[in-house]
C-alpha atoms as a PDB file:
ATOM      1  CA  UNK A   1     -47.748 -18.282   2.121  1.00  0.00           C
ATOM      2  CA  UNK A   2     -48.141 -20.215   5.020  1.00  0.00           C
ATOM      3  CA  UNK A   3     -51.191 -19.398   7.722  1.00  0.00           C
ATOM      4  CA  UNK A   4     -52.190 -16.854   4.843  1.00  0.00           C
ATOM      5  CA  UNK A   5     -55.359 -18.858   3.776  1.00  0.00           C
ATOM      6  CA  UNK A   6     -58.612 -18.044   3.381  1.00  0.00           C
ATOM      7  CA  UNK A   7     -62.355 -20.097   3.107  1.00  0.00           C
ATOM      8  CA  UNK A   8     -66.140 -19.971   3.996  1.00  0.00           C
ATOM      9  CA  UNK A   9     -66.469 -20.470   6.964  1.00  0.00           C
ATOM     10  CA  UNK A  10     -70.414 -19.537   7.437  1.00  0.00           C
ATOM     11  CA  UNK A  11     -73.401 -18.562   5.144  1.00  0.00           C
ATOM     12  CA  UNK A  12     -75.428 -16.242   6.985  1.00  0.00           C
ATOM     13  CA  UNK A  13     -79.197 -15.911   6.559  1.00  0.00           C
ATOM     14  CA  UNK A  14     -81.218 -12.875   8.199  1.00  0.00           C
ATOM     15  CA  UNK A  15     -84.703 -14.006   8.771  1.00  0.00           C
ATOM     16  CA  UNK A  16     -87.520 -13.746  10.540  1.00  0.00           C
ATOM     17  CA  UNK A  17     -89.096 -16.695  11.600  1.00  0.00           C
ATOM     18  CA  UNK A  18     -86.472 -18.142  13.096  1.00  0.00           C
ATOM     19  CA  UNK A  19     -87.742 -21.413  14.388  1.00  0.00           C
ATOM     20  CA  UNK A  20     -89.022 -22.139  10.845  1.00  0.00           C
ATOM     21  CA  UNK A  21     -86.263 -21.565   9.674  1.00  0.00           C
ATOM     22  CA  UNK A  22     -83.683 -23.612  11.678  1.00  0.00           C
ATOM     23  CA  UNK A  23     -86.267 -26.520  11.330  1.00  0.00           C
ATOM     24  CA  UNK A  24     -86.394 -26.026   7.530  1.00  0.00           C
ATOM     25  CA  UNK A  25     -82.908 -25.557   7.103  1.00  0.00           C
ATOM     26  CA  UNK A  26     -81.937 -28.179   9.398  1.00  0.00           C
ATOM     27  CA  UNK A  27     -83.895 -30.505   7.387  1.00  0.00           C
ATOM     28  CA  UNK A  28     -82.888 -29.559   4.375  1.00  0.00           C
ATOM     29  CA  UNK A  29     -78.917 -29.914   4.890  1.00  0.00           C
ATOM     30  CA  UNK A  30     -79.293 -32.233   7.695  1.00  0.00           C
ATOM     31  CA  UNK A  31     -77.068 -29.862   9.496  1.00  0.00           C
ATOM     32  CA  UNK A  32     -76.768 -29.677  13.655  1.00  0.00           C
ATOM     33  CA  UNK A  33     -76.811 -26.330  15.581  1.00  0.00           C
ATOM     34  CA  UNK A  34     -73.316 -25.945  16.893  1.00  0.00           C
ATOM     35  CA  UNK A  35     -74.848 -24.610  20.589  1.00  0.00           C
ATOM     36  CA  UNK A  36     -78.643 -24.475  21.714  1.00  0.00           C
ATOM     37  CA  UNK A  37     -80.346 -21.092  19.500  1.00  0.00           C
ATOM     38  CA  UNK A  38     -80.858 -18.170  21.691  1.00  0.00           C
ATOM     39  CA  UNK A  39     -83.228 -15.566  20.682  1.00  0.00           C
ATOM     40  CA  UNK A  40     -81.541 -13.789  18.013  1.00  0.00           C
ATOM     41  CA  UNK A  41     -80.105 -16.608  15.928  1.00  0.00           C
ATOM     42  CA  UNK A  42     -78.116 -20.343  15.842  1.00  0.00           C
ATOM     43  CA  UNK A  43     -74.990 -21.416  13.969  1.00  0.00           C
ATOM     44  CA  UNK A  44     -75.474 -24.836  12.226  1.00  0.00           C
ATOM     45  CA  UNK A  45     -73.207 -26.963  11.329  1.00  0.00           C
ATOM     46  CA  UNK A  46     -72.087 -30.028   8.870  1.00  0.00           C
ATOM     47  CA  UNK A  47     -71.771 -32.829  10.987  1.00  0.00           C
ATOM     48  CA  UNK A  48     -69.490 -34.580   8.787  1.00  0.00           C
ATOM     49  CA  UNK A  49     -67.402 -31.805   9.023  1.00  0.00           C
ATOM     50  CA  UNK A  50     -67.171 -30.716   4.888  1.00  0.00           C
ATOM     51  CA  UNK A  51     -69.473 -27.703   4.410  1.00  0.00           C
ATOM     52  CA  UNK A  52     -69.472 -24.496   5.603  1.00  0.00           C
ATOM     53  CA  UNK A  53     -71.559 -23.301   8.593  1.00  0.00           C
ATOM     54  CA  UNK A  54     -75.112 -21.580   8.000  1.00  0.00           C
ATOM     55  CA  UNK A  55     -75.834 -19.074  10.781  1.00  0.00           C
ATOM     56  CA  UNK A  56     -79.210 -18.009  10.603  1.00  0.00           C
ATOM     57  CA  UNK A  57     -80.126 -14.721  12.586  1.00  0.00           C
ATOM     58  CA  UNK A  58     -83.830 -12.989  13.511  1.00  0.00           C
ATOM     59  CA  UNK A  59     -84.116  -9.745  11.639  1.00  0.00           C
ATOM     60  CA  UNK A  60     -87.403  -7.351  10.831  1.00  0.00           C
ATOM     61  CA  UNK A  61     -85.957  -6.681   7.243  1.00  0.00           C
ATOM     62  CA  UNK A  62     -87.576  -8.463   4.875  1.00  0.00           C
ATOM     63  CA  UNK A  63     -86.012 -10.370   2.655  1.00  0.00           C
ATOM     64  CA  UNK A  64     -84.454  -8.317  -1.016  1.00  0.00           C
ATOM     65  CA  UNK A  65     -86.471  -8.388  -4.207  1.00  0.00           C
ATOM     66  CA  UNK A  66     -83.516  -8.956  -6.021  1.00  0.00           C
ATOM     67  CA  UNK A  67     -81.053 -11.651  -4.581  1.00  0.00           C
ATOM     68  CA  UNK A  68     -77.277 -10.948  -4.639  1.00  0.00           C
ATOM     69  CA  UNK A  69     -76.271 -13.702  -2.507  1.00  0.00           C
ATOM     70  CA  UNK A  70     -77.594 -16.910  -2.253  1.00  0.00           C
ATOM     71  CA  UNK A  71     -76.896 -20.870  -2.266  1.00  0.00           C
ATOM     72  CA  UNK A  72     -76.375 -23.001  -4.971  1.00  0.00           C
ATOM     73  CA  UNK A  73     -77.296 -26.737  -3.399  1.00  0.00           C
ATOM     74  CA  UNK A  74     -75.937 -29.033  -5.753  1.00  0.00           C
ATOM     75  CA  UNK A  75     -77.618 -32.680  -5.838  1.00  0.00           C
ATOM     76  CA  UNK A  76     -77.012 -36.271  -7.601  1.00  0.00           C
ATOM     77  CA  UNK A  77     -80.518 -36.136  -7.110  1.00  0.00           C
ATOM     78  CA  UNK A  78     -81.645 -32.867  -7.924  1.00  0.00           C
ATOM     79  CA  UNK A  79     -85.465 -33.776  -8.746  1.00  0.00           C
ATOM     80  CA  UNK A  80     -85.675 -35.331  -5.485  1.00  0.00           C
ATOM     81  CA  UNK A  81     -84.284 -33.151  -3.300  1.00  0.00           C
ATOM     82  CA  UNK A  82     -86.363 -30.274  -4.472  1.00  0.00           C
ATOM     83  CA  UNK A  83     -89.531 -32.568  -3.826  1.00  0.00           C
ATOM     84  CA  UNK A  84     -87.990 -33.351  -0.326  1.00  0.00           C
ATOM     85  CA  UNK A  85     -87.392 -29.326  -0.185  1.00  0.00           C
ATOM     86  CA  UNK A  86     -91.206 -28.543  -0.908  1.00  0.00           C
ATOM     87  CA  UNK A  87     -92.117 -31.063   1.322  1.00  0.00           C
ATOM     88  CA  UNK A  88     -90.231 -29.466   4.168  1.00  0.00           C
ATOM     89  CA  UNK A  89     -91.837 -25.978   3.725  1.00  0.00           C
ATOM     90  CA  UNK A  90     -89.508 -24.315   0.463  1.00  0.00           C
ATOM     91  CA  UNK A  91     -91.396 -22.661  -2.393  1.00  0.00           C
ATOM     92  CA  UNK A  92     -90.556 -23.676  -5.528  1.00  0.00           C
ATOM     93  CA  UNK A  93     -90.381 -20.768  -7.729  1.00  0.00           C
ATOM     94  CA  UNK A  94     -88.670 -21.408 -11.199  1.00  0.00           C
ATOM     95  CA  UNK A  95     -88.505 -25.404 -12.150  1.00  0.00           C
ATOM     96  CA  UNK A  96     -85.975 -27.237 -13.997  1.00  0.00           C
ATOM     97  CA  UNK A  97     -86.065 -26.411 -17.769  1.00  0.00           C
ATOM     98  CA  UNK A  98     -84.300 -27.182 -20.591  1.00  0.00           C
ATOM     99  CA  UNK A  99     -81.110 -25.704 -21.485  1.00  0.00           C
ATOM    100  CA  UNK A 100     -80.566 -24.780 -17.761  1.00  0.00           C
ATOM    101  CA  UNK A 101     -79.191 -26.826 -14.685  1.00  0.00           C
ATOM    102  CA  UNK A 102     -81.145 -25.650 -11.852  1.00  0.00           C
ATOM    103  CA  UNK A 103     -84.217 -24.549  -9.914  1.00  0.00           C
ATOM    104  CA  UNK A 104     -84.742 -22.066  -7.858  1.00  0.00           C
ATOM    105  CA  UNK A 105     -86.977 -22.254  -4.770  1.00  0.00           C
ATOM    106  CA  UNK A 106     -87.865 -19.829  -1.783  1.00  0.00           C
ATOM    107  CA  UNK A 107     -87.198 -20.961   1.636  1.00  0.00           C
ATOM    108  CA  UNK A 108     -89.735 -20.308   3.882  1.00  0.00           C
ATOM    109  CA  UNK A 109     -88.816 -16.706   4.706  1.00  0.00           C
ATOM    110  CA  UNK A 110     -88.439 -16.182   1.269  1.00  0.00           C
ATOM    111  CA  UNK A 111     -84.420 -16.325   0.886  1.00  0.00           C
ATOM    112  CA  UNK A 112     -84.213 -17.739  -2.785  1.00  0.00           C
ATOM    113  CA  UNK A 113     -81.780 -20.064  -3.195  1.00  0.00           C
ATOM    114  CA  UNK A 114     -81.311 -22.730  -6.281  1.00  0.00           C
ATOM    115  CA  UNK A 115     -80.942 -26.594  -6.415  1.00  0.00           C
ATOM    116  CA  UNK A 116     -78.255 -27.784  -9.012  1.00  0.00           C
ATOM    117  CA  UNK A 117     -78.172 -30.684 -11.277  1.00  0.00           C
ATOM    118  CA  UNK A 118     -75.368 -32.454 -10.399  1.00  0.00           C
ATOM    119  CA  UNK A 119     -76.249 -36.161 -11.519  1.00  0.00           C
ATOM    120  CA  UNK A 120     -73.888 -38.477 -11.915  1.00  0.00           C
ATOM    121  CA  UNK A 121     -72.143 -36.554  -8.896  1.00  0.00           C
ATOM    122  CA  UNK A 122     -70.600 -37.738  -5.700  1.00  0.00           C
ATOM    123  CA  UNK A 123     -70.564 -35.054  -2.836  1.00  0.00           C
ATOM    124  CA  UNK A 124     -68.137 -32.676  -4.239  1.00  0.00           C
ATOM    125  CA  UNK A 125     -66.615 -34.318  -7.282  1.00  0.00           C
ATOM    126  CA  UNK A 126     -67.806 -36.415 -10.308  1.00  0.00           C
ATOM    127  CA  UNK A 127     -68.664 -40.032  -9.184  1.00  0.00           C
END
């Protein structure tokens, strides 16, 4: 039905060093915050306008053992990018291997998240 639809509209990651954080993550998605952070967090945003936002919010927790909820980045140039994502501060915890299609890194507070290989790819769609 009409008005009855639903999407993403933000991914939200607690952390706790949030300056490193919004400087990693802004470099990694090339993503803008939407206002100026305050002290407890900062929405960021897909210039372009096609992803979903990323708000990223101070907490003491630390982050779970066992992730239930995480990103899946997907890339054309997936060896690249996780080069470019260890280079801007990620950990890179499980490489790519063979018989599976991504990695898995760390960001810098330690929210695992993986990089997919999606060669051949255009942003969203086969190429």
């Amino acid at each position: 039905m009409e008005g009855e639809r639903i999407w993403v509209g933000s991914i939200v990651i607690d952390c706790s060093d949030l300056a490193r954080m919004i400087a990693f993550w802004q470099g990694a998605l090339r993503y803008q915050p939407r206002e100026p952070a305050d002290d407890d967090g900062v929405v960021l945003i897909d210039p372009r306008g096609r992803g979903p936002n990323l708000s990223l919010y101070r907490t003491q927790e630390s982050p779970l053992a066992d992730y239930r909820l995480h990103l899946d980045l997907y890339s054309s140039d997936p060896h690249g990018e996780v080069a470019r994502l260890v280079r801007l501060g990620a950990t890179l915890k499980e490489a790519f291997r063979a018989g599976h299609d991504f990695a898995t890194l760390a960001d810098p507070d330690g929210n695992l998240f993986d990089v997919i290989d999606k060669a051949g790819w255009e942003f969203g769609r086969r190429a």
